[in-house]
N, C-alpha and C. Protein backbone atom coordinates (compact mmCIF):
# COMPACT_ATOMS: atom_id res chain seq x y z
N UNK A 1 -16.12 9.67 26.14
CA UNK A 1 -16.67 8.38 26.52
C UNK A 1 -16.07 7.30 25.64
N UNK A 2 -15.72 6.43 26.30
CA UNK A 2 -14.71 5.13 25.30
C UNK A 2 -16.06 4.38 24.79
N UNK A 3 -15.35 3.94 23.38
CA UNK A 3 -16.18 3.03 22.87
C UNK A 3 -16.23 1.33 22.85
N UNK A 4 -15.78 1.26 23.98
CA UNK A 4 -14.98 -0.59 24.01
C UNK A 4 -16.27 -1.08 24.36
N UNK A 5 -17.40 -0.74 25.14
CA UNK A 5 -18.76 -1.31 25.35
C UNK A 5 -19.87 -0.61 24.45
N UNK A 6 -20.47 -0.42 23.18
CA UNK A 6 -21.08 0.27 22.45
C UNK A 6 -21.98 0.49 23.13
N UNK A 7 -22.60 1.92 23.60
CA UNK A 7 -23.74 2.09 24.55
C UNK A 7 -24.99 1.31 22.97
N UNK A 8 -25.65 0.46 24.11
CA UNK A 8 -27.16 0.09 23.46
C UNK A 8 -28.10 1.09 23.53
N UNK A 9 -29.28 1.19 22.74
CA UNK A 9 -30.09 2.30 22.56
C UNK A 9 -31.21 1.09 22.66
N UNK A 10 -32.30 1.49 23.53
CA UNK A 10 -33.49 0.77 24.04
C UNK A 10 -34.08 0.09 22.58
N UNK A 11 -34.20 0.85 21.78
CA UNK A 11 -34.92 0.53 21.06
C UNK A 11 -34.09 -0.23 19.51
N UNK A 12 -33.31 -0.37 20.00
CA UNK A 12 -32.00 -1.35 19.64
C UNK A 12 -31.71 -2.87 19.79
N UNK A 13 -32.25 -2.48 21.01
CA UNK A 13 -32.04 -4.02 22.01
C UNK A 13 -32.48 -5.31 20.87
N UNK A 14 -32.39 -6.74 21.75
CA UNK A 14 -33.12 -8.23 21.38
C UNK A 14 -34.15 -8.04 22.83
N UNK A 15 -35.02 -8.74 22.40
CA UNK A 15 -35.76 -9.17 23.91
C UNK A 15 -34.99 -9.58 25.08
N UNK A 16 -34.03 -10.25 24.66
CA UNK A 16 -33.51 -10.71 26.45
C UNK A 16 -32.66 -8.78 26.98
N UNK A 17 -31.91 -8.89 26.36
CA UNK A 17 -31.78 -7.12 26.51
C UNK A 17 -32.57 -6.63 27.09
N UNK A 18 -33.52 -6.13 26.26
CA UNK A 18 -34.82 -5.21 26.80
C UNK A 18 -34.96 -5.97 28.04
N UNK A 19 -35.71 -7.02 28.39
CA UNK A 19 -35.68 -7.61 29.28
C UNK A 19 -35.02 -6.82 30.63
N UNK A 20 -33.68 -6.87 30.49
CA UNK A 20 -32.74 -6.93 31.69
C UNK A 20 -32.44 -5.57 31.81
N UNK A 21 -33.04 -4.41 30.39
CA UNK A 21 -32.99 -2.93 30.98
C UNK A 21 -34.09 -3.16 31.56
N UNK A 22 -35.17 -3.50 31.23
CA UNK A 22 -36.00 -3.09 32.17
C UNK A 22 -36.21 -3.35 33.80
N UNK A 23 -35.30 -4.35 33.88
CA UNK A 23 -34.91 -4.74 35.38
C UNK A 23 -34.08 -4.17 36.15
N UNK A 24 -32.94 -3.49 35.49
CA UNK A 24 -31.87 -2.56 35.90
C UNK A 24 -32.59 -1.07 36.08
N UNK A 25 -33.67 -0.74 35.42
CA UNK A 25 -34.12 0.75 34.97
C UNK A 25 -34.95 0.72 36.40
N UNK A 26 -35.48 -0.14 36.58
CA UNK A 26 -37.01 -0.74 37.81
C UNK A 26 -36.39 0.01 38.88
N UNK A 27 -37.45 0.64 39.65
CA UNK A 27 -36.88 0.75 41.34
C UNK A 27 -36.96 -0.46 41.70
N UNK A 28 -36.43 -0.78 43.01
CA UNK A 28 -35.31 0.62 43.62
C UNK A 28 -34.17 1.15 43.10
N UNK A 29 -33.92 0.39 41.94
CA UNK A 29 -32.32 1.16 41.76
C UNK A 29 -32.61 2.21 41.54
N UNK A 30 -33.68 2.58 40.25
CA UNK A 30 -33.67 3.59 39.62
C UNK A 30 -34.36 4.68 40.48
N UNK A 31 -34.72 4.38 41.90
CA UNK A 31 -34.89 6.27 42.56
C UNK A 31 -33.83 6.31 43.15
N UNK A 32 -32.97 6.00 43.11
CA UNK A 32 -31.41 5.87 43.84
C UNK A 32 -31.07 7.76 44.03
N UNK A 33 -30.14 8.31 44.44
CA UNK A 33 -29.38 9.12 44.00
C UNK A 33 -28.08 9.43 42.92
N UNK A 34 -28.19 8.65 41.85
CA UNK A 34 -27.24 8.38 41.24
C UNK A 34 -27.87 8.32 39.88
N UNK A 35 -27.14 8.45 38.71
CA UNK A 35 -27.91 8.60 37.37
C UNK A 35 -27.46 6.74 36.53
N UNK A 36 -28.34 6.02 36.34
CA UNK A 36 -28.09 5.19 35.53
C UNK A 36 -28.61 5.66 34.49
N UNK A 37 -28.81 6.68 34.01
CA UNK A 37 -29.47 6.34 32.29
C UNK A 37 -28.90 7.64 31.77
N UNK A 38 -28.38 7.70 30.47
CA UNK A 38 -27.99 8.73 30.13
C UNK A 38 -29.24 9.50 29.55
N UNK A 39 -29.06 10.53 29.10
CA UNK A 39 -30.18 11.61 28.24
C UNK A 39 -31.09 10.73 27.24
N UNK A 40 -30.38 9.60 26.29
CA UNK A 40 -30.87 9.13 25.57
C UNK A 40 -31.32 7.75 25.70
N UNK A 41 -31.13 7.31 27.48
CA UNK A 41 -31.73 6.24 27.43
C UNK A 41 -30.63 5.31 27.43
N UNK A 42 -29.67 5.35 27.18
CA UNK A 42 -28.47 4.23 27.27
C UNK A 42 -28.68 3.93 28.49
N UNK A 43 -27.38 3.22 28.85
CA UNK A 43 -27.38 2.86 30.53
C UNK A 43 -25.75 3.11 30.90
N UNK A 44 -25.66 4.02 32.10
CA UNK A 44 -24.19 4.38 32.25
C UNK A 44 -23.74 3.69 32.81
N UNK A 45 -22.75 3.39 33.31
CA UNK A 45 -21.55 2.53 34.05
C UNK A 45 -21.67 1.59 33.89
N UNK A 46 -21.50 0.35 34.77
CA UNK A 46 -21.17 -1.16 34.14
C UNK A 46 -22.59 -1.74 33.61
N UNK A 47 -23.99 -0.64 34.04
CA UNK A 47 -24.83 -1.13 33.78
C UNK A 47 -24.93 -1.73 32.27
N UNK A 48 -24.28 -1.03 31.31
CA UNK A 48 -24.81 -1.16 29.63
C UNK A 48 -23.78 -2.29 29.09
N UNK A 49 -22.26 -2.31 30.17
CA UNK A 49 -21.49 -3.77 29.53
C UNK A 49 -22.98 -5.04 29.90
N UNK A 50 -23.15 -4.86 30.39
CA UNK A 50 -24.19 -6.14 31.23
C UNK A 50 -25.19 -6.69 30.19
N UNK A 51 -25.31 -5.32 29.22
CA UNK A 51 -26.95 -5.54 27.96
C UNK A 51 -25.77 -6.67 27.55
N UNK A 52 -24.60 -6.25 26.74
CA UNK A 52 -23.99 -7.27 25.77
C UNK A 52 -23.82 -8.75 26.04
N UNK A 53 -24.01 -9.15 27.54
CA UNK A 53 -24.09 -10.68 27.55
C UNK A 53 -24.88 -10.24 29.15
N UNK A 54 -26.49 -10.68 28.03
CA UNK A 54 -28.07 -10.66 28.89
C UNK A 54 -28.41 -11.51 29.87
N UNK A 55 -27.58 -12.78 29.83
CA UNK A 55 -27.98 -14.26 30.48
C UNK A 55 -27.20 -13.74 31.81
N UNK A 56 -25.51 -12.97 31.65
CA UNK A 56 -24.80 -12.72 32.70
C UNK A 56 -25.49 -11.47 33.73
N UNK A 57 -25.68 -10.95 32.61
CA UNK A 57 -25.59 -9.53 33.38
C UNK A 57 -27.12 -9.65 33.88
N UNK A 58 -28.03 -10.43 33.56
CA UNK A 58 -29.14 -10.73 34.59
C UNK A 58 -28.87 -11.45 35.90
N UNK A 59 -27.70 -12.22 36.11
CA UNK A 59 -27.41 -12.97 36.68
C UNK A 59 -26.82 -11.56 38.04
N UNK A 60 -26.03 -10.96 36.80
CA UNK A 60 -25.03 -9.94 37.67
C UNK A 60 -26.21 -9.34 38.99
N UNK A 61 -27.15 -8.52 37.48
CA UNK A 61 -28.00 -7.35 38.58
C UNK A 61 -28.84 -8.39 39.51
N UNK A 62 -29.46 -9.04 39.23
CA UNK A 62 -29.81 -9.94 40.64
C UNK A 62 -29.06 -10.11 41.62
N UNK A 63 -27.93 -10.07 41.74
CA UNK A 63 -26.47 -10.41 43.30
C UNK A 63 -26.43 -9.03 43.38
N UNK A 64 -26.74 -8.05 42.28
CA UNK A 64 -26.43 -6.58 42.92
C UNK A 64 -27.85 -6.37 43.79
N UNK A 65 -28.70 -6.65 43.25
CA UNK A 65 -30.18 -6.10 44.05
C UNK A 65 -30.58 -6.78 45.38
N UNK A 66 -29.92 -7.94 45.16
CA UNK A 66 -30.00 -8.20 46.89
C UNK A 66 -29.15 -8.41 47.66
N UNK A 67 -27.88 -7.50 47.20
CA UNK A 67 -26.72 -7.10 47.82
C UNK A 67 -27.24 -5.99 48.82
N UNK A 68 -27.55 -5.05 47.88
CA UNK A 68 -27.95 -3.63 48.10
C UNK A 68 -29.54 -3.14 48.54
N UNK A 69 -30.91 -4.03 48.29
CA UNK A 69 -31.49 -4.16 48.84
C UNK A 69 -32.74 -5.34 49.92
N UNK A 70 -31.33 -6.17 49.87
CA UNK A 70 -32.56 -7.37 50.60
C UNK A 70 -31.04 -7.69 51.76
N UNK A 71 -30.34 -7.43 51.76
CA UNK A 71 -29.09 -7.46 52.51
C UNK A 71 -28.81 -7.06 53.84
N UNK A 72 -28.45 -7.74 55.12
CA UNK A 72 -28.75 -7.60 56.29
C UNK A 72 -27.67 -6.55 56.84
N UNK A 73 -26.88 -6.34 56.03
CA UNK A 73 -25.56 -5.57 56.49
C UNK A 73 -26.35 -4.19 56.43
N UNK A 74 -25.79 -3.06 57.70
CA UNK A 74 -26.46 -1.92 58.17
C UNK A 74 -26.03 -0.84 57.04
N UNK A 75 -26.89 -0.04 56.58
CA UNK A 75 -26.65 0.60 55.42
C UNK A 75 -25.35 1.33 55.06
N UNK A 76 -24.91 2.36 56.13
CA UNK A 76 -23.75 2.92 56.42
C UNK A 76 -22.43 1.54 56.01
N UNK A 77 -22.36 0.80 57.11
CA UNK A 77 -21.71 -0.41 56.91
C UNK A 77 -21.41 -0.78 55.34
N UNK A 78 -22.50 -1.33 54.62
CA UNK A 78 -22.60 -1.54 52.87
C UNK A 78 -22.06 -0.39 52.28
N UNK A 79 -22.53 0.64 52.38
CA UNK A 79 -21.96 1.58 51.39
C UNK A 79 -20.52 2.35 51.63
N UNK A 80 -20.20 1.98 53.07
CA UNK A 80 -18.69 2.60 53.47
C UNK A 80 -18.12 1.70 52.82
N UNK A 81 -18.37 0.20 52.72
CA UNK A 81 -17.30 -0.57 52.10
C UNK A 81 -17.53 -0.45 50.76
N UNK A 82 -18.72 -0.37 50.25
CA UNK A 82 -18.80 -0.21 48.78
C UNK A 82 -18.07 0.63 48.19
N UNK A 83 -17.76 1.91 49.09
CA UNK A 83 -16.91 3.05 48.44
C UNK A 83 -15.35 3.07 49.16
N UNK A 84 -15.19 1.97 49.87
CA UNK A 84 -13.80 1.69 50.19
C UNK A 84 -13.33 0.60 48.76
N UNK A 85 -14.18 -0.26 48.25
CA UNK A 85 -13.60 -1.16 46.93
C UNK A 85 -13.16 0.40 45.70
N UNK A 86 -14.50 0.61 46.01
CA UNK A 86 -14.17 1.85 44.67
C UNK A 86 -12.81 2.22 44.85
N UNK A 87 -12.62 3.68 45.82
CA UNK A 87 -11.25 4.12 46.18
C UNK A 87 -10.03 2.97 46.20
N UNK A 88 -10.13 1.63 46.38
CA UNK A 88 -8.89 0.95 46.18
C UNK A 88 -8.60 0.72 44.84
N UNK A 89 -9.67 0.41 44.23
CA UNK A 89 -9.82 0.05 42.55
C UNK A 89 -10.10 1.01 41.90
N UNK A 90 -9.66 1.82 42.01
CA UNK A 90 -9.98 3.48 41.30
C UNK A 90 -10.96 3.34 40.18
N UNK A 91 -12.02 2.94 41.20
CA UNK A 91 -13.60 2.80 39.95
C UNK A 91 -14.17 3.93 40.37
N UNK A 92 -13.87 4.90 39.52
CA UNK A 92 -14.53 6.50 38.90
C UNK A 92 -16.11 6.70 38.95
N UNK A 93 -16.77 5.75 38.75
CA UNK A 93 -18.21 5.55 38.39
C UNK A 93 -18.53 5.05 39.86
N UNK A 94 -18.51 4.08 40.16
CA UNK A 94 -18.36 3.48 41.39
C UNK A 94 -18.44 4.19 42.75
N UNK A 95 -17.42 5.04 43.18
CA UNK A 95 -17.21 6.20 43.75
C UNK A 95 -18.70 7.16 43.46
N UNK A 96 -18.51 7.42 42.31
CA UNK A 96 -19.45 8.59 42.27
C UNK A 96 -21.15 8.15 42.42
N UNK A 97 -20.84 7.07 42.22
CA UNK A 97 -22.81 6.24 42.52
C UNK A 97 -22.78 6.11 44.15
N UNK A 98 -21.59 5.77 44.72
CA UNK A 98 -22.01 4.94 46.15
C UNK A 98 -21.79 6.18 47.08
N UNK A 99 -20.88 7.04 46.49
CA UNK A 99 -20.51 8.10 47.50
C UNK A 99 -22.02 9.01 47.99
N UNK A 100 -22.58 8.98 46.45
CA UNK A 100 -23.86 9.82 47.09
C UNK A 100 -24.94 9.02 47.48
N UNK A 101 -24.97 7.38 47.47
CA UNK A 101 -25.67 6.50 48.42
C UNK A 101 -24.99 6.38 49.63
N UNK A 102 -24.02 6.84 49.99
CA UNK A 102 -23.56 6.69 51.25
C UNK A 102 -23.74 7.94 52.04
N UNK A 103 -23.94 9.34 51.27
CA UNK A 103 -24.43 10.55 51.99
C UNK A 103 -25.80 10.60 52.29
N UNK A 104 -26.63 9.82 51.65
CA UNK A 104 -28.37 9.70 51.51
C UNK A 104 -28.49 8.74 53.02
N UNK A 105 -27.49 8.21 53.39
CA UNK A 105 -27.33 7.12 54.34
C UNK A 105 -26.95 7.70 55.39
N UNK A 106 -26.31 8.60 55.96
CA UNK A 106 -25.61 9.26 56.94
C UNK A 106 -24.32 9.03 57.19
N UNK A 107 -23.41 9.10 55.58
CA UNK A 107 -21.95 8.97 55.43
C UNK A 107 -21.85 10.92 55.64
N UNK A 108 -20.78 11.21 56.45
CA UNK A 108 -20.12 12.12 56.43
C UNK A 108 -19.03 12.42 54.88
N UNK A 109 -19.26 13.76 54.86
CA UNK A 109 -18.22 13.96 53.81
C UNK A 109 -16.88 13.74 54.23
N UNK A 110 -16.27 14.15 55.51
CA UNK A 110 -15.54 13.68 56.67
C UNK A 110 -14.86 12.08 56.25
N UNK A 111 -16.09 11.46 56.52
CA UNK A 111 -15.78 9.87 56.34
C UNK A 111 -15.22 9.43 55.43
N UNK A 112 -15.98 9.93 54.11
CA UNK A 112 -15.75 9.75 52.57
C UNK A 112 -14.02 9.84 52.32
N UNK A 113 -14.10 11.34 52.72
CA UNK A 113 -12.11 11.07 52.73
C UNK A 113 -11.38 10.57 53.08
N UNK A 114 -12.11 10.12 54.07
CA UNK A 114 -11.29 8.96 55.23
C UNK A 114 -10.82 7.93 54.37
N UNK A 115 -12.24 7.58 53.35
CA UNK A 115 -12.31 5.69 53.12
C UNK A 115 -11.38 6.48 51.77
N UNK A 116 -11.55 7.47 51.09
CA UNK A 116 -10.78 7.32 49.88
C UNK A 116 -9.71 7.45 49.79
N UNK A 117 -9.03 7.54 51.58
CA UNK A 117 -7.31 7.13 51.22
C UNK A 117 -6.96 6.13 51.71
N UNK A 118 -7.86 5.35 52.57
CA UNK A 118 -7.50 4.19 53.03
C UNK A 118 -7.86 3.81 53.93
N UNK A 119 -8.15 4.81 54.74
CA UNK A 119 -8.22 5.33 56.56
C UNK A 119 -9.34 4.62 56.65
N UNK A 120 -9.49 4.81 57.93
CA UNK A 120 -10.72 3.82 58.82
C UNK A 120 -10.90 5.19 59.42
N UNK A 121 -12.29 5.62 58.92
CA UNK A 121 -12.99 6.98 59.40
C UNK A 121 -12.75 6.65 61.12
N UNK A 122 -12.80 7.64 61.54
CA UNK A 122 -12.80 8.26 63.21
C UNK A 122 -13.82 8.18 63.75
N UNK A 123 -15.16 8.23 63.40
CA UNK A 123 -16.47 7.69 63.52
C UNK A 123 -16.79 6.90 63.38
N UNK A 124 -15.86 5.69 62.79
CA UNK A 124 -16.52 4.46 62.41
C UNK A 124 -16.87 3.88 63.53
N UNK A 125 -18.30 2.91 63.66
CA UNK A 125 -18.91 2.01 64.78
C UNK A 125 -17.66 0.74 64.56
N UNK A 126 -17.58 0.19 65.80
CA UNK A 126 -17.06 -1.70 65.64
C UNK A 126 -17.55 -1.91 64.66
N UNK A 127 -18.51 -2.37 64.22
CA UNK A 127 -19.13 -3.17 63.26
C UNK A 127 -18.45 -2.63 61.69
N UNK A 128 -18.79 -0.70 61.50
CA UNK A 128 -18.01 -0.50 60.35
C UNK A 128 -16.66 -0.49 60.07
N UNK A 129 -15.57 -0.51 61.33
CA UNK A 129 -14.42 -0.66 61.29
C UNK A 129 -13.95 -2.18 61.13
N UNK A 130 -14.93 -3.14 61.59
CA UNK A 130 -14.42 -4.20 61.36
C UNK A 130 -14.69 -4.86 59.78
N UNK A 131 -15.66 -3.98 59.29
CA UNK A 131 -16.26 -4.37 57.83
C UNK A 131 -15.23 -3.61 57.12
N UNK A 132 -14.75 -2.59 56.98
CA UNK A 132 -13.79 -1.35 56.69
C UNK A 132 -12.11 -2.51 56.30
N UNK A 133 -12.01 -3.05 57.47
CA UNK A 133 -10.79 -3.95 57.78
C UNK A 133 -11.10 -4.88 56.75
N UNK A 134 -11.45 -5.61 56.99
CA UNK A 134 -12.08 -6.91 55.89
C UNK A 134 -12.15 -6.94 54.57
N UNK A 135 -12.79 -5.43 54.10
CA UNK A 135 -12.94 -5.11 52.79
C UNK A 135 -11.47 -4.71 52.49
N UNK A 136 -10.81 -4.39 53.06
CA UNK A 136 -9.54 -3.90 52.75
C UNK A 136 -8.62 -5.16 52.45
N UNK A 137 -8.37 -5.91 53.53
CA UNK A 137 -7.68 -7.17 52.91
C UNK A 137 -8.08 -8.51 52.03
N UNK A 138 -9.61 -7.91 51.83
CA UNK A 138 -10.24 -8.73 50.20
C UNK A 138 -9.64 -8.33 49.67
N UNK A 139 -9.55 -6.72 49.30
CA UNK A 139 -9.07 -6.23 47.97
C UNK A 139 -7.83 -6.56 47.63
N UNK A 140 -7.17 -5.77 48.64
CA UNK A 140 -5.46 -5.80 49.18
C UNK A 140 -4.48 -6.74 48.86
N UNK A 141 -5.29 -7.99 49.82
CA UNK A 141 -4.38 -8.78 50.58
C UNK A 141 -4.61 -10.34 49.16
N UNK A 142 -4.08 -11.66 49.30
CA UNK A 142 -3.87 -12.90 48.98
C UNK A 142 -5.10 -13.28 49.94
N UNK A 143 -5.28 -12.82 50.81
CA UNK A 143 -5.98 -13.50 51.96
C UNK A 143 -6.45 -13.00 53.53
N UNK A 144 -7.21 -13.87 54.23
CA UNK A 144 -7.57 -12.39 55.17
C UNK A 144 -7.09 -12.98 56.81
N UNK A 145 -6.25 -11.71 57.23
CA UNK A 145 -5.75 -12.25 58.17
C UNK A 145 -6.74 -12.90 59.81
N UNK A 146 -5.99 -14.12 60.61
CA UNK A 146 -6.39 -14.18 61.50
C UNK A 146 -7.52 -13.20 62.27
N UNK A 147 -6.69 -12.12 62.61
CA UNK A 147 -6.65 -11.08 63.36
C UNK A 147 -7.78 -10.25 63.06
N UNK A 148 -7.75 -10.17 62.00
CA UNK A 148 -9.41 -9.28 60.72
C UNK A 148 -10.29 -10.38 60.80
N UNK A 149 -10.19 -11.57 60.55
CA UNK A 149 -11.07 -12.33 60.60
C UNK A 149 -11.94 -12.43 62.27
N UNK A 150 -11.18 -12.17 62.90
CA UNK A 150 -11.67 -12.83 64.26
C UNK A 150 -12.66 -11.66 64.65
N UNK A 151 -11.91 -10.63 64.42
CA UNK A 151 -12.77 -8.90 64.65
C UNK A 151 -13.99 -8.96 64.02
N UNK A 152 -13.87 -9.30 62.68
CA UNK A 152 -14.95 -9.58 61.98
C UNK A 152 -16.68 -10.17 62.43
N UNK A 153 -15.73 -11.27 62.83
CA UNK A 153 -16.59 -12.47 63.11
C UNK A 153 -17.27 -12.04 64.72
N UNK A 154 -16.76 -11.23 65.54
CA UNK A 154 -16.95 -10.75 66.64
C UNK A 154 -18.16 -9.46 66.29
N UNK A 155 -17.42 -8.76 65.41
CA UNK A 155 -19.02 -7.92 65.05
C UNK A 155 -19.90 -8.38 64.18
N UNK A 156 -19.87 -8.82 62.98
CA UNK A 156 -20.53 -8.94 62.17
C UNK A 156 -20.78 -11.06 62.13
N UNK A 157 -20.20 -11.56 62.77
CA UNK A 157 -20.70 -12.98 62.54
C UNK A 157 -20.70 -13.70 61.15
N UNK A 158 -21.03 -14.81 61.20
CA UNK A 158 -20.92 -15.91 59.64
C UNK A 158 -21.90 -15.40 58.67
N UNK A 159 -23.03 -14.98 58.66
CA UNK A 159 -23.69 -14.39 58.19
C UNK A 159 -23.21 -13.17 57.53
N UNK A 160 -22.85 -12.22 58.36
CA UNK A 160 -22.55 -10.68 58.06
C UNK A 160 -20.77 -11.27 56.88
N UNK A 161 -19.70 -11.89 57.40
CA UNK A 161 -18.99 -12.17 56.68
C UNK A 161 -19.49 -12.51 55.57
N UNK A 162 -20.30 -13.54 55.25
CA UNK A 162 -20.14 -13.76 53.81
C UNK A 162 -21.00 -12.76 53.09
N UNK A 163 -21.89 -12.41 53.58
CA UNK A 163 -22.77 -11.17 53.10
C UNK A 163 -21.66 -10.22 52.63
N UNK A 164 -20.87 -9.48 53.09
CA UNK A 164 -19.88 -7.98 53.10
C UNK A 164 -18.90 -9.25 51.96
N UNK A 165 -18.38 -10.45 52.08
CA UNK A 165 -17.39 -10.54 51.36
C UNK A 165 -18.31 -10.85 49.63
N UNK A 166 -19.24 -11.67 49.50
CA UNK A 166 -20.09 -11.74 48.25
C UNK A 166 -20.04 -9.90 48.09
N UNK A 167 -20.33 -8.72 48.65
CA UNK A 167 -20.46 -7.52 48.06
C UNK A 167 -19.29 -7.18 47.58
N UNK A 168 -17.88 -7.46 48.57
CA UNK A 168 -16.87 -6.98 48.40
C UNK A 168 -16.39 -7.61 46.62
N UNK A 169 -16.73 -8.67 46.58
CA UNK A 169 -16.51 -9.74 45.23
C UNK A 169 -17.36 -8.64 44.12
N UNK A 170 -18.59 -8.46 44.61
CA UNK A 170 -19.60 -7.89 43.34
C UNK A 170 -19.25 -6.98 42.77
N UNK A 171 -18.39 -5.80 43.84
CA UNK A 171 -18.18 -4.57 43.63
C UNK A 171 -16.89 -4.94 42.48
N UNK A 172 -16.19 -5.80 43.07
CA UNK A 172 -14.85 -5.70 42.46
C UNK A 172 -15.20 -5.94 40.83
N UNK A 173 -16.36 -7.13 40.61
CA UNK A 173 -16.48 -7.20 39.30
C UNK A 173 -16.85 -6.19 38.44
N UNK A 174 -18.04 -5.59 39.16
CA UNK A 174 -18.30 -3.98 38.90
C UNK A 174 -16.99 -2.91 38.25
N UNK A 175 -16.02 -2.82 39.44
CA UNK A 175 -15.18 -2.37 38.76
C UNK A 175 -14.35 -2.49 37.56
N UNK A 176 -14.06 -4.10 37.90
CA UNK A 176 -13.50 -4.51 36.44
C UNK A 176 -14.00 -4.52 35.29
N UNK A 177 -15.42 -4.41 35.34
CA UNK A 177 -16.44 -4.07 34.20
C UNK A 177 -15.62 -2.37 33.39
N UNK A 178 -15.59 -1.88 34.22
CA UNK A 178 -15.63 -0.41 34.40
C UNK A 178 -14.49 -0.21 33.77
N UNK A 179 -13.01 -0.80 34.11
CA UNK A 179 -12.21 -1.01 33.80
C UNK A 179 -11.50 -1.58 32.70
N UNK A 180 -12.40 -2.50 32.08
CA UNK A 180 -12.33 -3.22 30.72
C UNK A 180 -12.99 -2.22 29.83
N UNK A 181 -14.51 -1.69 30.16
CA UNK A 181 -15.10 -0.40 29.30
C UNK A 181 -14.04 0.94 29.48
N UNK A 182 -13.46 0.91 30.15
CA UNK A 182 -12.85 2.34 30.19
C UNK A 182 -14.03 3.47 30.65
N UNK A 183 -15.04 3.30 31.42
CA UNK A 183 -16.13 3.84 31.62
C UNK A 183 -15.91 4.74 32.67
N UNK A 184 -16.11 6.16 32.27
CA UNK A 184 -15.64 6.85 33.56
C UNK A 184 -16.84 7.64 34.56
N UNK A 185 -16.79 7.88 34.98
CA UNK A 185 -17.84 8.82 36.02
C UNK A 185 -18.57 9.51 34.88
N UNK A 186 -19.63 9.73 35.34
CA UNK A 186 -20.92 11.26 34.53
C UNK A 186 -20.03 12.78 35.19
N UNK A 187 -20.06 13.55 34.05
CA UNK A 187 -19.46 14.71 34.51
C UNK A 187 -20.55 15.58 35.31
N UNK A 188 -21.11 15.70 36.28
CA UNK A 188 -21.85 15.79 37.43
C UNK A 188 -21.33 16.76 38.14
């Protein structure tokens, strides 16, 4: 485990800290399928860069919590693209949190391989192929073409766009979190 983000220990914290574990620790995240807390109470993945600047990373987990639960985009939809940013941005942690929110969801293991080479699963609905597309030339691209845009906007509308592109943005910071910590997956 790299030491570039010093895991915090609860009882370590300042108040605004504590604070913002206890908001990150709160369901819903925390009945998720996925482990945010290590054995001793730290917080794994980008969650614990977030303690070290409290004002942000409150800011952060709020755009994550009603990304992921107050968010109109269809669950499958959210988490196929969530784990299409991962697989482009080889976020290790990322992958391994959304992949098993996307099986709790009715992601195929099938699918999963699909999105982690690039592919546009064979099952995908319009709606997830056109979200699938989109997320891809956020990451990808300078910019998003005509052609993706229009598909887009045909399934998912002005609404659903900026919804999927604010996640597509969140995730990415996520990763780069991940990426600056050197933070890798739980050996699971």
């Amino acid at each position: 485990m790299s030491d570039r983000f010093p895991l915090l220990k609860p009882d370590a914290m300042d108040p605004e800290q504590r604070s913002l574990y206890a908001e990150i620790t709160a369901p819903p995240r925390a009945d998720g399928p996925f482990r945010i807390r290590h054995d001793d109470g730290t917080l794994a993945g980008p969650f614990n860069a977030l303690l070290h600047a409290p004002a942000i990373g409150q800011a952060v987990q709020q755009l994550g919590a009603a990304l992921r639960f107050g968010g109109a985009l269809p669950d499958r939809t959210r988490e196929l693209a969530i784990c299409a940013v991962a697989a482009a941005l080889d976020a290790g942690y990322e992958w391994y949190a959304h992949s098993r929110v996307a099986r709790s969801v009715g992601v195929t293991d099938a699918e999963l391989g699909q999105v982690r080479i690039g592919a546009l699963p064979d099952t995908a609905s319009d709606d997830e192929a056109a979200a699938l597309l989109l997320t891809r030339e956020l990451v990808a691209e300078a910019g998003v073409s005509d052609r993706t845009h229009a598909r887009a906007l045909q399934q998912l509308g002005h609404p659903g766009i900026t919804e999927l592109t604010v996640l597509v943005g969140y995730y990415r910071t996520l990763a780069g979190l991940l990426a600056a910590g050197d933070v890798p997956a739980p050996d699971e």
